[in-house]
Protein backbone atom coordinates (compact mmCIF):
# COMPACT_ATOMS: atom_id res chain seq x y z
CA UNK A 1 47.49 33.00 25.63
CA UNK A 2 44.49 33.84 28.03
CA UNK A 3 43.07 30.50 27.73
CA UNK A 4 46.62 28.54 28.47
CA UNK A 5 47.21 26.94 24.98
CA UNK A 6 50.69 28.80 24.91
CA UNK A 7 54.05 27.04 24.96
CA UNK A 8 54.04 27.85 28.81
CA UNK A 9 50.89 26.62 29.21
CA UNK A 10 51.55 23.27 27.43
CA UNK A 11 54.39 23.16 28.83
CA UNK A 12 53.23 23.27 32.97
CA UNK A 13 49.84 20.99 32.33
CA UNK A 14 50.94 18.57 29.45
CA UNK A 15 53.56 16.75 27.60
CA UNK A 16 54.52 18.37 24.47
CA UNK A 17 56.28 17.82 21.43
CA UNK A 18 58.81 20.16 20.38
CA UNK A 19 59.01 20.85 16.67
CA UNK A 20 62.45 19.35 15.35
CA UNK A 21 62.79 17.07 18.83
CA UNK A 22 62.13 13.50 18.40
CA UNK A 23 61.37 13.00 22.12
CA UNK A 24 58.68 14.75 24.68
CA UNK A 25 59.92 18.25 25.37
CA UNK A 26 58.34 17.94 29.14
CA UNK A 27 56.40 16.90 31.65
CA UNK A 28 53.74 18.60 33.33
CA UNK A 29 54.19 20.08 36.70
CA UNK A 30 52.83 18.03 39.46
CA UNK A 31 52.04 21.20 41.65
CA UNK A 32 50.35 18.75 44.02
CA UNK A 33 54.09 17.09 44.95
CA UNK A 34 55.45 20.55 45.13
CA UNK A 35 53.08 22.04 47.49
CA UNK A 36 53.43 18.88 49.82
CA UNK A 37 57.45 19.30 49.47
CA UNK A 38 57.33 23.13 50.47
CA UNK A 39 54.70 22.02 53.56
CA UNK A 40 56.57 19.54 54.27
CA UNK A 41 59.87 21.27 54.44
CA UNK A 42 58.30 24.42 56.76
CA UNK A 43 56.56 21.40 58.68
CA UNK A 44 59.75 20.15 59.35
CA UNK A 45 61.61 23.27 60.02
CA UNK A 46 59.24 24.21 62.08
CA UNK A 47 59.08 20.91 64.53
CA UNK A 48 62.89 21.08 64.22
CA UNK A 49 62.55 24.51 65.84
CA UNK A 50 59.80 23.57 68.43
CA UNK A 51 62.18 20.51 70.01
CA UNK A 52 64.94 22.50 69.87
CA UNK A 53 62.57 24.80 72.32
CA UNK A 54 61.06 22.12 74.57
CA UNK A 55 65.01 20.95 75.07
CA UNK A 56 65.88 23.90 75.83
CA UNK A 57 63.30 24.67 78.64
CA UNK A 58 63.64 20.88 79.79
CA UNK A 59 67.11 21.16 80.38
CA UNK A 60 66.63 25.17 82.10
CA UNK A 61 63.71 23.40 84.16
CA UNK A 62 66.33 20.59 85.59
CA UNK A 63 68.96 23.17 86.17
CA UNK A 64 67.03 25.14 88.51
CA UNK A 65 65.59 21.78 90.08
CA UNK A 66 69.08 20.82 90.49
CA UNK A 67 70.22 23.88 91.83
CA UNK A 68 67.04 23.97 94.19
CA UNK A 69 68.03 20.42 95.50
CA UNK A 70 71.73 21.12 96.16
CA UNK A 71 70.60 24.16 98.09
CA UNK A 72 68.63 22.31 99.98
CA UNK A 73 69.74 18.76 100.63
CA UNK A 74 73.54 19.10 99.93
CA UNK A 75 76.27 19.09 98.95
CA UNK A 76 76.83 22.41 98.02
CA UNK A 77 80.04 23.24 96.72
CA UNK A 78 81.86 26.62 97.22
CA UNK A 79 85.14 27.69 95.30
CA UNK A 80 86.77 30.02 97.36
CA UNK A 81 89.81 30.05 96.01
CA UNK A 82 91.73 30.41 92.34
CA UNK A 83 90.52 28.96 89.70
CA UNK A 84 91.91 25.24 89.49
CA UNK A 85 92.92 24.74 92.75
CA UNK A 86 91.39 21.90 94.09
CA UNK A 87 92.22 22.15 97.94
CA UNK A 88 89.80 25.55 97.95
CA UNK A 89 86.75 23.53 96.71
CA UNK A 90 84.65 22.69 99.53
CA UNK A 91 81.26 20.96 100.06
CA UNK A 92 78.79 22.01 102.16
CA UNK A 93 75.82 20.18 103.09
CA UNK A 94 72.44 21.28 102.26
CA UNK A 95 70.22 23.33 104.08
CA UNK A 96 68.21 21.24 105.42
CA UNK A 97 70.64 18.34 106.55
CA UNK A 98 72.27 21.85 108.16
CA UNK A 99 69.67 22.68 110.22
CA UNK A 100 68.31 18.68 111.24
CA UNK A 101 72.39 17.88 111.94
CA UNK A 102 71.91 20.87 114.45
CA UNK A 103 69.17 20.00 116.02
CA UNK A 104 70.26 16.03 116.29
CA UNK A 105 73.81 17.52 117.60
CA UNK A 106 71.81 19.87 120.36
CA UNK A 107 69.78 16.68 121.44
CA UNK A 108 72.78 14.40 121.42
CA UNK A 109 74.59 16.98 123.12
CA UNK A 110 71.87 17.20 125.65
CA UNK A 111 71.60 13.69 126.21
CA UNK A 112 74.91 12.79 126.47
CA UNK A 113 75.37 15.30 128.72
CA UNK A 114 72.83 14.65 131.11
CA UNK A 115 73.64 10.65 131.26
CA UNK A 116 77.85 11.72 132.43
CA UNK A 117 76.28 14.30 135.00
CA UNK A 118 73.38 12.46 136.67
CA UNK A 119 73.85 9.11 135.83
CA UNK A 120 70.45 6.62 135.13
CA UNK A 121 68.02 9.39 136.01
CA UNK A 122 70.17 11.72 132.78
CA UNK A 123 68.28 8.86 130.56
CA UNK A 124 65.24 9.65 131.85
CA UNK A 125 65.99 13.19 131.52
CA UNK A 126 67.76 13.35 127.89
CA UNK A 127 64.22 11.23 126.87
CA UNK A 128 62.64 14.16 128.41
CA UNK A 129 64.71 16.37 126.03
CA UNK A 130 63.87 14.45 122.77
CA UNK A 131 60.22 14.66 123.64
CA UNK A 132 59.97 18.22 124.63
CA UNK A 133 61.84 18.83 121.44
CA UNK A 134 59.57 16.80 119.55
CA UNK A 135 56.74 18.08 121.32
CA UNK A 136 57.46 21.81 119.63
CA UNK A 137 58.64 20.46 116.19
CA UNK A 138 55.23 19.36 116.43
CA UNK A 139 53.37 22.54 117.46
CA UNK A 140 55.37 24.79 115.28
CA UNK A 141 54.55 22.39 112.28
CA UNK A 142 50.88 22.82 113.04
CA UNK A 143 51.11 26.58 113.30
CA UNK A 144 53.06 26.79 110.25
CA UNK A 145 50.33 24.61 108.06
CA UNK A 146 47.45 26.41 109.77
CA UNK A 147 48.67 30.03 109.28
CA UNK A 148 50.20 29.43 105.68
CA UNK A 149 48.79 26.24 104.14
């Protein structure tokens, strides 16, 4: 049996005949087709697996984007009240379009008020306004990139 010429032996390399059986007892084992089915299989378990894991982090990755951008830009939305209740929902802008609407609201303010109160010459001064205030968005941006960027 050492050398393979035993019934198991005949039986996993060739076909055999089996004494009182008029027809081959087996095959031999193609071990070749079942190593490529068991690689295959953990090849495809294993891709199965890694998509499941790139979906996964995708999907995380927009979340956070997503929650990022509604911070941000708007519209946030804030339940404050019980659950279902639609008329406690409210939307919020962003943070940004919070802080630019102030600003435009301050200038308009300022311009608007300076036309009622002084006439032509307020136009000339709620222009002198918008620069001045675009004179220091324009300082404070160059700071900002010069100290941090």
């Amino acid at each position: 049996m050492a050398d393979g010429d035993g019934f198991i032996g005949q039986f996993l390399k060739n076909t055999t005949s089996l004494k009182g059986v008029s027809f081959a007892g087996a095959t031999g084992v193609n071990w070749i087709r079942v190593a490529s089915g068991v690689v295959g299989s953990f090849l495809v378990a294993w891709y199965t697996g890694l998509i499941g894991v790139i979906q996964t982090a995708t999907s995380r990755y927009a979340a956070l984007i997503d929650g990022y951008e509604a911070f941000l830009v708007g519209p946030f939305v804030i339940d404050s009240g019980t659950p279902g209740d639609a008329s406690s929902i409210e939307s919020l802008p962003g943070l940004l379009f919070a802080a630019v609407n102030l600003a435009t609201s301050a200038l308009e303010g300022a311009f608007i008020a300076d036309f009622s109160e002084y006439g032509i010459l307020g136009y000339l001064v709620g222009l002198t306004s918008i620069l001045a205030a675009a004179w220091v968005l324009s300082q404070t941006a160059t700071w900002v990139t010069t100290r941090y960027l």
